[in-house]
PDB file of N, CA and C in Angstrom:
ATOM      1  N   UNK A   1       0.845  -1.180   0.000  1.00  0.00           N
ATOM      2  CA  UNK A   1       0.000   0.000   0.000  1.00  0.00           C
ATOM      3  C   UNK A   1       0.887   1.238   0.000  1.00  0.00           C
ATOM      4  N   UNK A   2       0.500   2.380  -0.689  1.00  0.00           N
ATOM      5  CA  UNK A   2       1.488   3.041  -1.156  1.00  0.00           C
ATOM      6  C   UNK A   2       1.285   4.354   0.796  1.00  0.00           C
ATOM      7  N   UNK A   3       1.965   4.902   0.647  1.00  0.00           N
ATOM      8  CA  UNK A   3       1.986   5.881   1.529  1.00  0.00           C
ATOM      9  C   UNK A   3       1.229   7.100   1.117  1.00  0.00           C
ATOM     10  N   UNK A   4       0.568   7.555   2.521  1.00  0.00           N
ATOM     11  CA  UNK A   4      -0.747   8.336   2.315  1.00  0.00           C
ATOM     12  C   UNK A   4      -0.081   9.723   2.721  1.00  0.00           C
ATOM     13  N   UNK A   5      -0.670  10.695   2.062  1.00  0.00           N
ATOM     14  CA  UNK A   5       0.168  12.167   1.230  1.00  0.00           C
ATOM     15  C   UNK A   5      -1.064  12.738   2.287  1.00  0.00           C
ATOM     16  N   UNK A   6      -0.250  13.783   3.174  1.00  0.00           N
ATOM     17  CA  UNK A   6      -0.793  14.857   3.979  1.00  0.00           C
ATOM     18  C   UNK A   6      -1.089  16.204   3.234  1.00  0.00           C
ATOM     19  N   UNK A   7      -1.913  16.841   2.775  1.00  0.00           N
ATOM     20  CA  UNK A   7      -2.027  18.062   2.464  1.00  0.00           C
ATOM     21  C   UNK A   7      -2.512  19.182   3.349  1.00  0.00           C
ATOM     22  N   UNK A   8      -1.068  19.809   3.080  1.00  0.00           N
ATOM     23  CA  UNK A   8      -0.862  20.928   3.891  1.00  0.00           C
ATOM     24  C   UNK A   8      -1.722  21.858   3.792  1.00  0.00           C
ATOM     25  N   UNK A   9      -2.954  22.277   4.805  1.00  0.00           N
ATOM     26  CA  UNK A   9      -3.842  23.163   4.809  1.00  0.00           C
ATOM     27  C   UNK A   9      -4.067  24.337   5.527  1.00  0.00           C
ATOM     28  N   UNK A  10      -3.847  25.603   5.864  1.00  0.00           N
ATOM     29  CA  UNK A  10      -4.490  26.187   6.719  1.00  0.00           C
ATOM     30  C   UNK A  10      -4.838  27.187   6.630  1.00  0.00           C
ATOM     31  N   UNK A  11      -5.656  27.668   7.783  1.00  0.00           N
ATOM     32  CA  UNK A  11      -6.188  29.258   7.665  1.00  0.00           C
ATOM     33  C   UNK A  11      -6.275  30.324   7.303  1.00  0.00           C
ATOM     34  N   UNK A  12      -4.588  30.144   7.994  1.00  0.00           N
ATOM     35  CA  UNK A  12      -3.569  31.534   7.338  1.00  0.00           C
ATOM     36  C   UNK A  12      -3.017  31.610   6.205  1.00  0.00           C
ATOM     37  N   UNK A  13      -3.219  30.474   5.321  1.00  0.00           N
ATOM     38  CA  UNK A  13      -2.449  30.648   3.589  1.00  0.00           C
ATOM     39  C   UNK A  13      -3.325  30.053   3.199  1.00  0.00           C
ATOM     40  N   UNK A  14      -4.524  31.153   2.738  1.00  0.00           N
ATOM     41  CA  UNK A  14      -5.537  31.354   1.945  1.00  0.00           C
ATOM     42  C   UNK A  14      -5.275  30.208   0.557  1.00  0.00           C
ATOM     43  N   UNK A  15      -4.394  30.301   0.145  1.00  0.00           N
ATOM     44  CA  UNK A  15      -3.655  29.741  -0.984  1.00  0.00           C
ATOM     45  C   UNK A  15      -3.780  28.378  -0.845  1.00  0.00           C
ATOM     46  N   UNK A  16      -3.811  27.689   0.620  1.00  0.00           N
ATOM     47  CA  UNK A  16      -3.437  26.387   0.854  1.00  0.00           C
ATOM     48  C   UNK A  16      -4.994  25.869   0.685  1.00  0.00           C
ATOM     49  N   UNK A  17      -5.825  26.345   0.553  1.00  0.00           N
ATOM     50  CA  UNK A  17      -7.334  25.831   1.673  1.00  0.00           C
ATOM     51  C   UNK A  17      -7.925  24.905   0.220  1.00  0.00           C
ATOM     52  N   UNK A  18      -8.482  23.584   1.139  1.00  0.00           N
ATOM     53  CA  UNK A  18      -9.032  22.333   0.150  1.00  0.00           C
ATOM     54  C   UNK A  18     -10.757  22.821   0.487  1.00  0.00           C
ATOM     55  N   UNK A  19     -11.392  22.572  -0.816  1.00  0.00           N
ATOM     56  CA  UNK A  19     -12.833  22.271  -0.367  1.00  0.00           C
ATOM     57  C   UNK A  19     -13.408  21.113  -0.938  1.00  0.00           C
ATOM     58  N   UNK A  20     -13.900  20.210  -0.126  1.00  0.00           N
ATOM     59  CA  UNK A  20     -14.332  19.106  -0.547  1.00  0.00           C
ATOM     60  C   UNK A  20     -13.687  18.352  -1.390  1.00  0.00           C
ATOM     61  N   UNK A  21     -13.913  16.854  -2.310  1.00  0.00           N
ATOM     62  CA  UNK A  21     -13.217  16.029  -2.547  1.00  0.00           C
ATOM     63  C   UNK A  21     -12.600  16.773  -3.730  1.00  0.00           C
ATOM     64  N   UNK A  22     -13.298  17.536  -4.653  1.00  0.00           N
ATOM     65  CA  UNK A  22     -12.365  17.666  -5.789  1.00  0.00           C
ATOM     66  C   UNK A  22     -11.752  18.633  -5.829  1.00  0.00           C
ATOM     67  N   UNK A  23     -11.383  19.430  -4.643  1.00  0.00           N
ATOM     68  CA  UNK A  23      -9.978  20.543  -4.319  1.00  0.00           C
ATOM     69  C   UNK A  23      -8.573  19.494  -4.871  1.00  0.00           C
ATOM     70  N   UNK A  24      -8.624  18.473  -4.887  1.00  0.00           N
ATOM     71  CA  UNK A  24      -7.536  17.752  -4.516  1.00  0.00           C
ATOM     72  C   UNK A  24      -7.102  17.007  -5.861  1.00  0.00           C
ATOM     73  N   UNK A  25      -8.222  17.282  -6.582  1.00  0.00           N
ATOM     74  CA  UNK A  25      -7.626  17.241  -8.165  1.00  0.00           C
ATOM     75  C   UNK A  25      -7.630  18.300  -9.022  1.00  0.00           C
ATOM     76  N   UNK A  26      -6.780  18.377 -10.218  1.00  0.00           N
ATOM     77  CA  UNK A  26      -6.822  19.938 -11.008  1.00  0.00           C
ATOM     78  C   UNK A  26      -7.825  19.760 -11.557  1.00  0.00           C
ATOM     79  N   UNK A  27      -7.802  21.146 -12.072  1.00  0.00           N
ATOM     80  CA  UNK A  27      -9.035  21.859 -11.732  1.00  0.00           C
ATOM     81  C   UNK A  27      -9.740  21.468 -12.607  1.00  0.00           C
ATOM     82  N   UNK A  28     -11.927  21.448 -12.503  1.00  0.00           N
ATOM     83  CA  UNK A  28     -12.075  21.076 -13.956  1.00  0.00           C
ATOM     84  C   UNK A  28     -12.262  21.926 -14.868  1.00  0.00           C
ATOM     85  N   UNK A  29     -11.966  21.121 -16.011  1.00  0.00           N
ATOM     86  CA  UNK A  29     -12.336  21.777 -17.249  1.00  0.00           C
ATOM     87  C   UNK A  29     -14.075  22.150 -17.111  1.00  0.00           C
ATOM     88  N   UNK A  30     -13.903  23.069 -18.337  1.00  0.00           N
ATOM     89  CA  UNK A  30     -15.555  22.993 -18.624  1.00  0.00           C
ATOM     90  C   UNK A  30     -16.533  22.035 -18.871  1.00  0.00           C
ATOM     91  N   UNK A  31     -15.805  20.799 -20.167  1.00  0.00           N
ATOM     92  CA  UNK A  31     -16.399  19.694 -20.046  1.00  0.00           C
ATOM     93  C   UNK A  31     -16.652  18.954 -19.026  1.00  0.00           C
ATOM     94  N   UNK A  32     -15.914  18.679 -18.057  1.00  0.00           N
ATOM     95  CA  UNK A  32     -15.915  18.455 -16.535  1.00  0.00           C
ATOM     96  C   UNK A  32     -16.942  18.676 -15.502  1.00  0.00           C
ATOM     97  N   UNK A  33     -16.925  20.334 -15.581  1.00  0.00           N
ATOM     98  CA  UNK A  33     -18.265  20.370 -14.897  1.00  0.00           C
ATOM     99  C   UNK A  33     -19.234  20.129 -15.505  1.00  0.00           C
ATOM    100  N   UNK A  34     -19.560  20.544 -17.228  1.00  0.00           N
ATOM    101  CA  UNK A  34     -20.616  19.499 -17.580  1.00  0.00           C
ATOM    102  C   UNK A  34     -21.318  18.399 -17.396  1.00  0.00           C
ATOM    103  N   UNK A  35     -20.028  17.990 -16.780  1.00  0.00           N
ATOM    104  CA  UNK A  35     -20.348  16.056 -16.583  1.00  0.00           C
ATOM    105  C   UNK A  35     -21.020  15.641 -14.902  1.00  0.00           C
ATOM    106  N   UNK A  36     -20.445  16.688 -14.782  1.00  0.00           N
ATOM    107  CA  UNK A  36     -21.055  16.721 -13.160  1.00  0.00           C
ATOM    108  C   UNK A  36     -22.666  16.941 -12.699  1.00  0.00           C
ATOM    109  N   UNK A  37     -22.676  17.855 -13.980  1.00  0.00           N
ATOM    110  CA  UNK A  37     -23.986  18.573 -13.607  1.00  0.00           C
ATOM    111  C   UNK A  37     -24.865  17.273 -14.774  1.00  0.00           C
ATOM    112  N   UNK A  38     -24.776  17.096 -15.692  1.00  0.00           N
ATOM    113  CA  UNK A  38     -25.225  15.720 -15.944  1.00  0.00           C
ATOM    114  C   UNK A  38     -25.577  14.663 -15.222  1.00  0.00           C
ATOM    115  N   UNK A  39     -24.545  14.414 -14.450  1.00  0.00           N
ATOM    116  CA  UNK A  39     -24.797  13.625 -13.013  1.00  0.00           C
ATOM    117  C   UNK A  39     -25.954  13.593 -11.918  1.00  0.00           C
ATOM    118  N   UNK A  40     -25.564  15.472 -12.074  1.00  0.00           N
ATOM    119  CA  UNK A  40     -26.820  15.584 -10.598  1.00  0.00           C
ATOM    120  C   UNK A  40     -27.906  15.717 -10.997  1.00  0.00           C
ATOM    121  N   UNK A  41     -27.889  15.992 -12.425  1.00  0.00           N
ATOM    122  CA  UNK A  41     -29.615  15.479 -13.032  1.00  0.00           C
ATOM    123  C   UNK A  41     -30.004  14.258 -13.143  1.00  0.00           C
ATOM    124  N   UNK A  42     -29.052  13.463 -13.514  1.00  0.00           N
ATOM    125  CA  UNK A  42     -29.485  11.906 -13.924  1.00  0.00           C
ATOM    126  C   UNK A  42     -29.941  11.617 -12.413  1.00  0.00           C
ATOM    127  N   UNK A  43     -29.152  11.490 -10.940  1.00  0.00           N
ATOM    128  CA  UNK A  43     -29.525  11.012  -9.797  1.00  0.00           C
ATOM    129  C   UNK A  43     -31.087  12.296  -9.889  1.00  0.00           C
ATOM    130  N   UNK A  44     -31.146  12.833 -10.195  1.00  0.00           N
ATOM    131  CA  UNK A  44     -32.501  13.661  -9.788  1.00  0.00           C
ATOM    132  C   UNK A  44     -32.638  14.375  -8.383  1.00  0.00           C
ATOM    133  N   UNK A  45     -31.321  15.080  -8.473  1.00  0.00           N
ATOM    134  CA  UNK A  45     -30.645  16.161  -7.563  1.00  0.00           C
ATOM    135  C   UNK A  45     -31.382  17.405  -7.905  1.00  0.00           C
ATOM    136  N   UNK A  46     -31.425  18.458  -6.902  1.00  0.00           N
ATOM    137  CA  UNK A  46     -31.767  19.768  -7.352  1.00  0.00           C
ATOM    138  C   UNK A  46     -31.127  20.696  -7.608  1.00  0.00           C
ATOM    139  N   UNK A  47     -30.124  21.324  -8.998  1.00  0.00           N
ATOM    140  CA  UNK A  47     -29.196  22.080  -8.697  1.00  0.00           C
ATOM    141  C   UNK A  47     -29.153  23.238  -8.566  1.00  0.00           C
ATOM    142  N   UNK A  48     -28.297  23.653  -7.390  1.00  0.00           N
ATOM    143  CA  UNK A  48     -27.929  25.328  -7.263  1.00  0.00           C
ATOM    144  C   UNK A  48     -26.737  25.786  -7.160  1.00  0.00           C
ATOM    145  N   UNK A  49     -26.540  27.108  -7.089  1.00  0.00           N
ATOM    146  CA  UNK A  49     -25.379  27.829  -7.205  1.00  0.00           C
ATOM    147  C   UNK A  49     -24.772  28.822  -6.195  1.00  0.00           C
ATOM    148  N   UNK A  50     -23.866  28.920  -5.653  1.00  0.00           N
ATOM    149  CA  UNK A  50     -23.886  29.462  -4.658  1.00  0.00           C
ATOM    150  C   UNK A  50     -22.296  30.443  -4.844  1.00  0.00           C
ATOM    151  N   UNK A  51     -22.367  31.424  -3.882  1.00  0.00           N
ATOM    152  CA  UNK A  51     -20.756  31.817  -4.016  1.00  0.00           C
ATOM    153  C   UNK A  51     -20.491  32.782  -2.888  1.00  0.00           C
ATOM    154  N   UNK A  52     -18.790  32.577  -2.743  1.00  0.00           N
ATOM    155  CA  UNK A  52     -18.477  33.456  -1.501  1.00  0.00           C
ATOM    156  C   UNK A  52     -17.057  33.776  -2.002  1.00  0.00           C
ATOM    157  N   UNK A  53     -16.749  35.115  -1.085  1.00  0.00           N
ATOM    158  CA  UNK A  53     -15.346  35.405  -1.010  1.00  0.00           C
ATOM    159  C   UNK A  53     -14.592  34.933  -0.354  1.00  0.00           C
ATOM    160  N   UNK A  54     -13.119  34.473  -1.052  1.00  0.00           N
ATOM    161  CA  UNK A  54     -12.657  33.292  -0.845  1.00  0.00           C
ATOM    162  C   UNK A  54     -12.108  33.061   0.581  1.00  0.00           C
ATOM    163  N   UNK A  55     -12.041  34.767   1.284  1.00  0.00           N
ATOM    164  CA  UNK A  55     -11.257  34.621   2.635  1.00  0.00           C
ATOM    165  C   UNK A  55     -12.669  34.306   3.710  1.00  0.00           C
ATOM    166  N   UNK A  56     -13.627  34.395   2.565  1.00  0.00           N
ATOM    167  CA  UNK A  56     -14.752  34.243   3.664  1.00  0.00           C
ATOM    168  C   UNK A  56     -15.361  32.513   3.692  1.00  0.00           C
ATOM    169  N   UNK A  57     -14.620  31.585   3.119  1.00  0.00           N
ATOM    170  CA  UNK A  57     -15.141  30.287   2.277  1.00  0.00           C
ATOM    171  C   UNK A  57     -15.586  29.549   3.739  1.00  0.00           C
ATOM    172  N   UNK A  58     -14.177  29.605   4.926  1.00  0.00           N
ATOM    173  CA  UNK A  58     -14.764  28.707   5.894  1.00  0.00           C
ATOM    174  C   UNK A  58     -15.622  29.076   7.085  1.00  0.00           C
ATOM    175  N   UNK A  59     -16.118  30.434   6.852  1.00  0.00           N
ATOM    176  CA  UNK A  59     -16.438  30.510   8.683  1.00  0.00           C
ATOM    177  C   UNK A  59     -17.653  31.703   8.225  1.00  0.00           C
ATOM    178  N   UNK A  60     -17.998  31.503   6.963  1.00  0.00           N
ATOM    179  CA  UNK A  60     -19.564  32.575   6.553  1.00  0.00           C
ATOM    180  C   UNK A  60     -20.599  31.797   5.667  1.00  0.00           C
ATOM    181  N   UNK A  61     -21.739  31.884   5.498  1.00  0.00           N
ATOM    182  CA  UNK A  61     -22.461  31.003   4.935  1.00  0.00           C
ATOM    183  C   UNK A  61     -22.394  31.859   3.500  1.00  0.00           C
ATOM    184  N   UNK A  62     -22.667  31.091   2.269  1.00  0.00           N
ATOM    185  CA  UNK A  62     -22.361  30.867   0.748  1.00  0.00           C
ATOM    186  C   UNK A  62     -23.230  31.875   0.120  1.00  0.00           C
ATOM    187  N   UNK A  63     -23.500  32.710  -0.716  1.00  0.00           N
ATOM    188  CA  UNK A  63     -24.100  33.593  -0.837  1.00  0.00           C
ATOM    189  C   UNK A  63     -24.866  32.851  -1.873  1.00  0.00           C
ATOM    190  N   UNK A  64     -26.531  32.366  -1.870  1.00  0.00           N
ATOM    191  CA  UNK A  64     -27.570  31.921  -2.787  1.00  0.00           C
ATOM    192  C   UNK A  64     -27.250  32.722  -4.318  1.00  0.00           C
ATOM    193  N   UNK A  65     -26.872  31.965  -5.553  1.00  0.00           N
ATOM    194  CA  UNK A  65     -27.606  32.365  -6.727  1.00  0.00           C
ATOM    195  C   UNK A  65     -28.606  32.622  -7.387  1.00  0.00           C
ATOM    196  N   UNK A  66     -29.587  33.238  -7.495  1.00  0.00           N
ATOM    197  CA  UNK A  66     -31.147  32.827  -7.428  1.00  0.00           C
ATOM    198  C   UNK A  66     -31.394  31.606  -6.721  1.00  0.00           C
ATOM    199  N   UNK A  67     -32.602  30.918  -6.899  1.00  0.00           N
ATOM    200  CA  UNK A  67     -33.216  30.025  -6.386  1.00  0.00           C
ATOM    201  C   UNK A  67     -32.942  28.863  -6.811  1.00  0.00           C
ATOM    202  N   UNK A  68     -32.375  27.754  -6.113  1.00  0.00           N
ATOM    203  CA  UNK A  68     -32.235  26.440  -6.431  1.00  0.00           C
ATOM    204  C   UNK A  68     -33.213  26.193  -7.390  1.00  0.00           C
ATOM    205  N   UNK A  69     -32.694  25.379  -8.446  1.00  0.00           N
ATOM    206  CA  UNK A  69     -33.399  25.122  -9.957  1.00  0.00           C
ATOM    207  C   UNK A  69     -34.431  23.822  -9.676  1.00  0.00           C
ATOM    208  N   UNK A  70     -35.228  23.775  -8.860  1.00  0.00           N
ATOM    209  CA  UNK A  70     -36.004  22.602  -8.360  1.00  0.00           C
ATOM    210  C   UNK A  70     -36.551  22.226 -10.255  1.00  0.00           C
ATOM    211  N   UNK A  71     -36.102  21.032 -10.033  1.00  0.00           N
ATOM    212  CA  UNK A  71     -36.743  20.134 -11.159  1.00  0.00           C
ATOM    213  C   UNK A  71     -36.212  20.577 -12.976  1.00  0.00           C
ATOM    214  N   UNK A  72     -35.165  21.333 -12.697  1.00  0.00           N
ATOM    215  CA  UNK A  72     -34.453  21.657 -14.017  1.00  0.00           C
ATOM    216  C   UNK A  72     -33.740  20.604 -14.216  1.00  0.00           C
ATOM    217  N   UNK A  73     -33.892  19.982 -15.575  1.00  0.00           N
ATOM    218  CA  UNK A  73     -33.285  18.649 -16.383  1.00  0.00           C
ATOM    219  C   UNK A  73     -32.078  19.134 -17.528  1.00  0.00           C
ATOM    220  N   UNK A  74     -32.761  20.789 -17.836  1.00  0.00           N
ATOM    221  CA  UNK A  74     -31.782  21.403 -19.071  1.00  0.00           C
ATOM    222  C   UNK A  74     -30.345  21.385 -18.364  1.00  0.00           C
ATOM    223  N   UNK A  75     -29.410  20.711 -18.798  1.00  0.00           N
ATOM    224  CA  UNK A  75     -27.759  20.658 -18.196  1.00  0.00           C
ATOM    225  C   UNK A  75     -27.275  22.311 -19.345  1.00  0.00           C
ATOM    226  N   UNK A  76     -28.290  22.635 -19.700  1.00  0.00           N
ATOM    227  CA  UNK A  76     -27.355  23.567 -20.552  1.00  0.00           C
ATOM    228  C   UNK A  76     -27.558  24.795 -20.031  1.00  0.00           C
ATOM    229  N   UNK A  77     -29.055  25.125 -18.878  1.00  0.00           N
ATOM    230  CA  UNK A  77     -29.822  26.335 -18.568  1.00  0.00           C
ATOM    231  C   UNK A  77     -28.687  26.464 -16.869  1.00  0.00           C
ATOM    232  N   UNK A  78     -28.292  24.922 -16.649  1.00  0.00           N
ATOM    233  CA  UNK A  78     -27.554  25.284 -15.345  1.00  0.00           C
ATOM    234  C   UNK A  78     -26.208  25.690 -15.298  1.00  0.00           C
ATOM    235  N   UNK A  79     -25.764  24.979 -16.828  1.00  0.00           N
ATOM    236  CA  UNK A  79     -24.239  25.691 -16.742  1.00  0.00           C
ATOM    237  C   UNK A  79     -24.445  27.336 -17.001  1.00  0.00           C
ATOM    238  N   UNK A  80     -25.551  27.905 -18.074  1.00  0.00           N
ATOM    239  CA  UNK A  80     -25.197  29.260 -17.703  1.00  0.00           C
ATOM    240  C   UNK A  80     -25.740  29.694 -16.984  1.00  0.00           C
ATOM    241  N   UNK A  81     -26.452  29.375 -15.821  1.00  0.00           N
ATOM    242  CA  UNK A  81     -26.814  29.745 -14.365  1.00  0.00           C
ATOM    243  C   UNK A  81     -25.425  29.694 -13.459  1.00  0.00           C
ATOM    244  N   UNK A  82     -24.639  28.875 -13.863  1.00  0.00           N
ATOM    245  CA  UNK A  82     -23.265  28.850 -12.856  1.00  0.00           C
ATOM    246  C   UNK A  82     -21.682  30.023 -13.676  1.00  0.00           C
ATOM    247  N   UNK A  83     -22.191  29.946 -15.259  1.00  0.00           N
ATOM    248  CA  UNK A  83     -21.599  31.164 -15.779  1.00  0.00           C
ATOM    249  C   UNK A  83     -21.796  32.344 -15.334  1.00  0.00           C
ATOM    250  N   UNK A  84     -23.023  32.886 -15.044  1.00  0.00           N
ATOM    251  CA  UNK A  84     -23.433  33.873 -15.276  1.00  0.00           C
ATOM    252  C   UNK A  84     -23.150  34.615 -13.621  1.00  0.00           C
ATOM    253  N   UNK A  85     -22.992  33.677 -12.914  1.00  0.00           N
ATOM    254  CA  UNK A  85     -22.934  33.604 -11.717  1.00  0.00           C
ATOM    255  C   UNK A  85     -20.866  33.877 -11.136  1.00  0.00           C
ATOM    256  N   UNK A  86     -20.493  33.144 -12.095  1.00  0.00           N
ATOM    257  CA  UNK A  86     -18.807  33.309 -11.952  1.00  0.00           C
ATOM    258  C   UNK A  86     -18.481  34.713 -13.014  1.00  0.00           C
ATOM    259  N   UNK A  87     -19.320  35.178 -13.647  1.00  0.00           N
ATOM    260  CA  UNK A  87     -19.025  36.234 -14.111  1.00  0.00           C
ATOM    261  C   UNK A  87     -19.399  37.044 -13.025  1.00  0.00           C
ATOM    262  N   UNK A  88     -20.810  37.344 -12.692  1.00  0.00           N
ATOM    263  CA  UNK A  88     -20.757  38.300 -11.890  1.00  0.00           C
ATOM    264  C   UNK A  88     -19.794  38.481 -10.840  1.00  0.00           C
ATOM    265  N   UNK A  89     -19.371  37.384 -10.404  1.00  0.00           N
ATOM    266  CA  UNK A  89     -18.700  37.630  -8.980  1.00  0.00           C
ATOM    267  C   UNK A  89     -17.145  36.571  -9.173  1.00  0.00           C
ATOM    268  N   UNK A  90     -16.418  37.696 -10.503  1.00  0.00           N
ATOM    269  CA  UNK A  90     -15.143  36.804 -10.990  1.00  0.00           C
ATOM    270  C   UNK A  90     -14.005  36.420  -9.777  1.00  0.00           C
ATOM    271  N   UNK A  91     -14.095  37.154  -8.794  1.00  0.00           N
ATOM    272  CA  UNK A  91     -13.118  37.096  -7.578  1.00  0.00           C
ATOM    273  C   UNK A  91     -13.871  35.894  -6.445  1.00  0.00           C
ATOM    274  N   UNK A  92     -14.959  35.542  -6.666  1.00  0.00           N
ATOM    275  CA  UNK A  92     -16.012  34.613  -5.513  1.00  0.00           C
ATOM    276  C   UNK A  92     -15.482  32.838  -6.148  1.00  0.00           C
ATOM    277  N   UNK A  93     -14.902  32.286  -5.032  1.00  0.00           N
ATOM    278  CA  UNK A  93     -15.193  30.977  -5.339  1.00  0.00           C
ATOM    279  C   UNK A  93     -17.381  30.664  -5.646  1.00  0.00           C
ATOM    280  N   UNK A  94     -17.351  30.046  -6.884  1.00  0.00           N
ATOM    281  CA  UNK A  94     -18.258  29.107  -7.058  1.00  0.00           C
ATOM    282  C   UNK A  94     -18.967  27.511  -7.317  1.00  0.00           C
ATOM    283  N   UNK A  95     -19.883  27.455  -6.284  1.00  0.00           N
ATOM    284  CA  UNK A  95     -19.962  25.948  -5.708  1.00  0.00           C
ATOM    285  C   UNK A  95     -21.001  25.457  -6.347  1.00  0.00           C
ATOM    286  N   UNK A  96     -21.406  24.204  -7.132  1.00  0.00           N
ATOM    287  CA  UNK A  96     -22.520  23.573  -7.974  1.00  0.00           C
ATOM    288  C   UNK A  96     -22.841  22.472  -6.661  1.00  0.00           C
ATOM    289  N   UNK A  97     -24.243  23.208  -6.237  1.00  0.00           N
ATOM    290  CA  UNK A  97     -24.684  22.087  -4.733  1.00  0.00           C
ATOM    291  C   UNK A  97     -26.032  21.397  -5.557  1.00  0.00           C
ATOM    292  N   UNK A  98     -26.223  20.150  -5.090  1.00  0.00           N
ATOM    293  CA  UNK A  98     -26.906  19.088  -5.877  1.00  0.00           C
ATOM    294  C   UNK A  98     -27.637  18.626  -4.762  1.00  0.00           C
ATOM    295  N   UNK A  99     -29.345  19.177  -4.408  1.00  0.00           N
ATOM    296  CA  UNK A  99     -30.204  19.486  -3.122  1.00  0.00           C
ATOM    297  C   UNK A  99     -30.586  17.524  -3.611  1.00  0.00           C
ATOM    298  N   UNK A 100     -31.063  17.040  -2.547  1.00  0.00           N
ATOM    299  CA  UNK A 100     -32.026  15.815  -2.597  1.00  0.00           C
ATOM    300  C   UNK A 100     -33.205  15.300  -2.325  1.00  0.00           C
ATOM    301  N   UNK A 101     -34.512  15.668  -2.598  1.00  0.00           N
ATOM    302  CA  UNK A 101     -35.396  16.417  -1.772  1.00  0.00           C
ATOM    303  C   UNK A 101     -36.016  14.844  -1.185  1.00  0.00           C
ATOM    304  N   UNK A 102     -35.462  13.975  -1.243  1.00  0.00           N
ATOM    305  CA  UNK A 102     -36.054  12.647  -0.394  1.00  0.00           C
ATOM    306  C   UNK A 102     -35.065  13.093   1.421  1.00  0.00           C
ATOM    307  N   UNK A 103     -34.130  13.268   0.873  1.00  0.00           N
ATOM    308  CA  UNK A 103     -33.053  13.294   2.367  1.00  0.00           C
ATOM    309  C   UNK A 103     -32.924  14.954   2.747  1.00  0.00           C
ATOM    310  N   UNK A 104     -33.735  15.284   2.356  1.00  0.00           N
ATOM    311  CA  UNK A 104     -33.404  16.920   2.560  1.00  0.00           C
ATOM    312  C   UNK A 104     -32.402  17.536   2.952  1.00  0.00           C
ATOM    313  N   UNK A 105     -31.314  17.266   1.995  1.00  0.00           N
ATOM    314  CA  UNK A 105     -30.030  17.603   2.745  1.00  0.00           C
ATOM    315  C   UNK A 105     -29.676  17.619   0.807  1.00  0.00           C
ATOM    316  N   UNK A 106     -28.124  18.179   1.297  1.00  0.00           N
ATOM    317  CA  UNK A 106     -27.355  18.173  -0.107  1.00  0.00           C
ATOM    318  C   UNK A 106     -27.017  17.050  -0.455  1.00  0.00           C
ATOM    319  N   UNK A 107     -27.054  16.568  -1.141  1.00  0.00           N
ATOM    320  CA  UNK A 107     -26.434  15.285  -2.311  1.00  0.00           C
ATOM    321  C   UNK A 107     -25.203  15.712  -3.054  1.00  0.00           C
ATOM    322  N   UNK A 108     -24.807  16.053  -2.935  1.00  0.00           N
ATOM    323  CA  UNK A 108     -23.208  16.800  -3.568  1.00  0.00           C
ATOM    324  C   UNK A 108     -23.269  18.268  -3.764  1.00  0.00           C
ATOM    325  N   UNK A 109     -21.339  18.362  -3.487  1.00  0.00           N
ATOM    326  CA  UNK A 109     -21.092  20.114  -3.287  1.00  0.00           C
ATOM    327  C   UNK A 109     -19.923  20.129  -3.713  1.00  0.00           C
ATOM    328  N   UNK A 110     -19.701  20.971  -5.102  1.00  0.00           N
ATOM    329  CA  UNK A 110     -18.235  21.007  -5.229  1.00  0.00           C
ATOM    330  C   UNK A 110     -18.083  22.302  -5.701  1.00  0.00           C
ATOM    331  N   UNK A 111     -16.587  22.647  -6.005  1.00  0.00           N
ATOM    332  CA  UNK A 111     -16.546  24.224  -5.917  1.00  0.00           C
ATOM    333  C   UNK A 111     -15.796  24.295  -7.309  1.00  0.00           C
ATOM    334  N   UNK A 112     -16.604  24.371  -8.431  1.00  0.00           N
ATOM    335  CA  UNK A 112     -16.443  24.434  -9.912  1.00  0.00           C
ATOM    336  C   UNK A 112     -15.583  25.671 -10.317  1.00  0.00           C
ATOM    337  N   UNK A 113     -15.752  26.612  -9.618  1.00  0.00           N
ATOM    338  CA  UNK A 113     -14.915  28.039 -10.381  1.00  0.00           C
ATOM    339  C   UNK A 113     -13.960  28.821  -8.993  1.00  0.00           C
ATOM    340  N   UNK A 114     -12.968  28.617  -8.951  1.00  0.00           N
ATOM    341  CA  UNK A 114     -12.411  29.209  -7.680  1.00  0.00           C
ATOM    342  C   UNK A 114     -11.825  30.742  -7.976  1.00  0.00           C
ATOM    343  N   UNK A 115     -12.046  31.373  -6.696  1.00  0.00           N
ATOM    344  CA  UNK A 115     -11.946  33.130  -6.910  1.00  0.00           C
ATOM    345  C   UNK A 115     -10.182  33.341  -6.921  1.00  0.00           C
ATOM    346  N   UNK A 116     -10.104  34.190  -7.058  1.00  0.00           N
ATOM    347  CA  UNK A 116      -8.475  34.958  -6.917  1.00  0.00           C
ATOM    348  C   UNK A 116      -8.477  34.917  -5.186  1.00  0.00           C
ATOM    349  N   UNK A 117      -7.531  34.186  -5.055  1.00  0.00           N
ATOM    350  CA  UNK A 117      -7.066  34.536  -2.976  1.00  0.00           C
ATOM    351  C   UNK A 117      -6.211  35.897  -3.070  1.00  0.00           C
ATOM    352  N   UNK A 118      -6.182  36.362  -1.651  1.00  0.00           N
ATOM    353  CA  UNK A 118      -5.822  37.721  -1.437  1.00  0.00           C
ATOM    354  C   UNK A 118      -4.801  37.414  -0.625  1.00  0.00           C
TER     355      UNK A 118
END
């Protein structure tokens, strides 16, 4: 078994900070998040969009994009809901959250467009 790799994280080097599982791979492409958001339609997830400033990522709640897209199937109306959303706010990490409305909780959260750190 190969040896397990510590990543160096913290507070104070904005620069260092992981969010969720796919901080830890580069970054995705566009097709990428396509595929994601494909995903959280096929499971029959609810997707939304969310965003914050990046020094604010761990210790403030996510600033809502409009209204979670309850029951949107178009993968094409959510990517430019998550464009339109990293344009407005080009310096804001942005997160594609995938609601579950059997478990009322999120079904996946990843952070598709990351802001400039300060």
């Amino acid at each position: 078994m190969s040896e397990m790799q510590d990543y160096k994280s913290s507070l104070t080097d904005t620069s260092s900070r992981k969010f969720e599982t796919f901080s830890y791979l580069p970054a995705m492409t566009s097709d990428g998040i396509k595929k994601q958001v494909e995903y959280l339609v096929r499971q029959g997830l609810n997707p939304a969009i969310e965003h914050t400033e990046p020094e604010n990522a761990f210790d403030h709640y996510w600033y809502m994009w409009k209204l979670p897209m309850f029951g949107e199937t178009n993968v094409d109306k959510v990517l430019a809901e998550a464009e339109a959303c990293h344009k407005a706010h080009p310096n804001n990490h942005v997160r594609l959250i995938g609601y579950d409305n059997f478990k009322q909780s999120q079904g996946a959260s990843m952070v598709i467009f990351r802001g400039k750190m300060k």
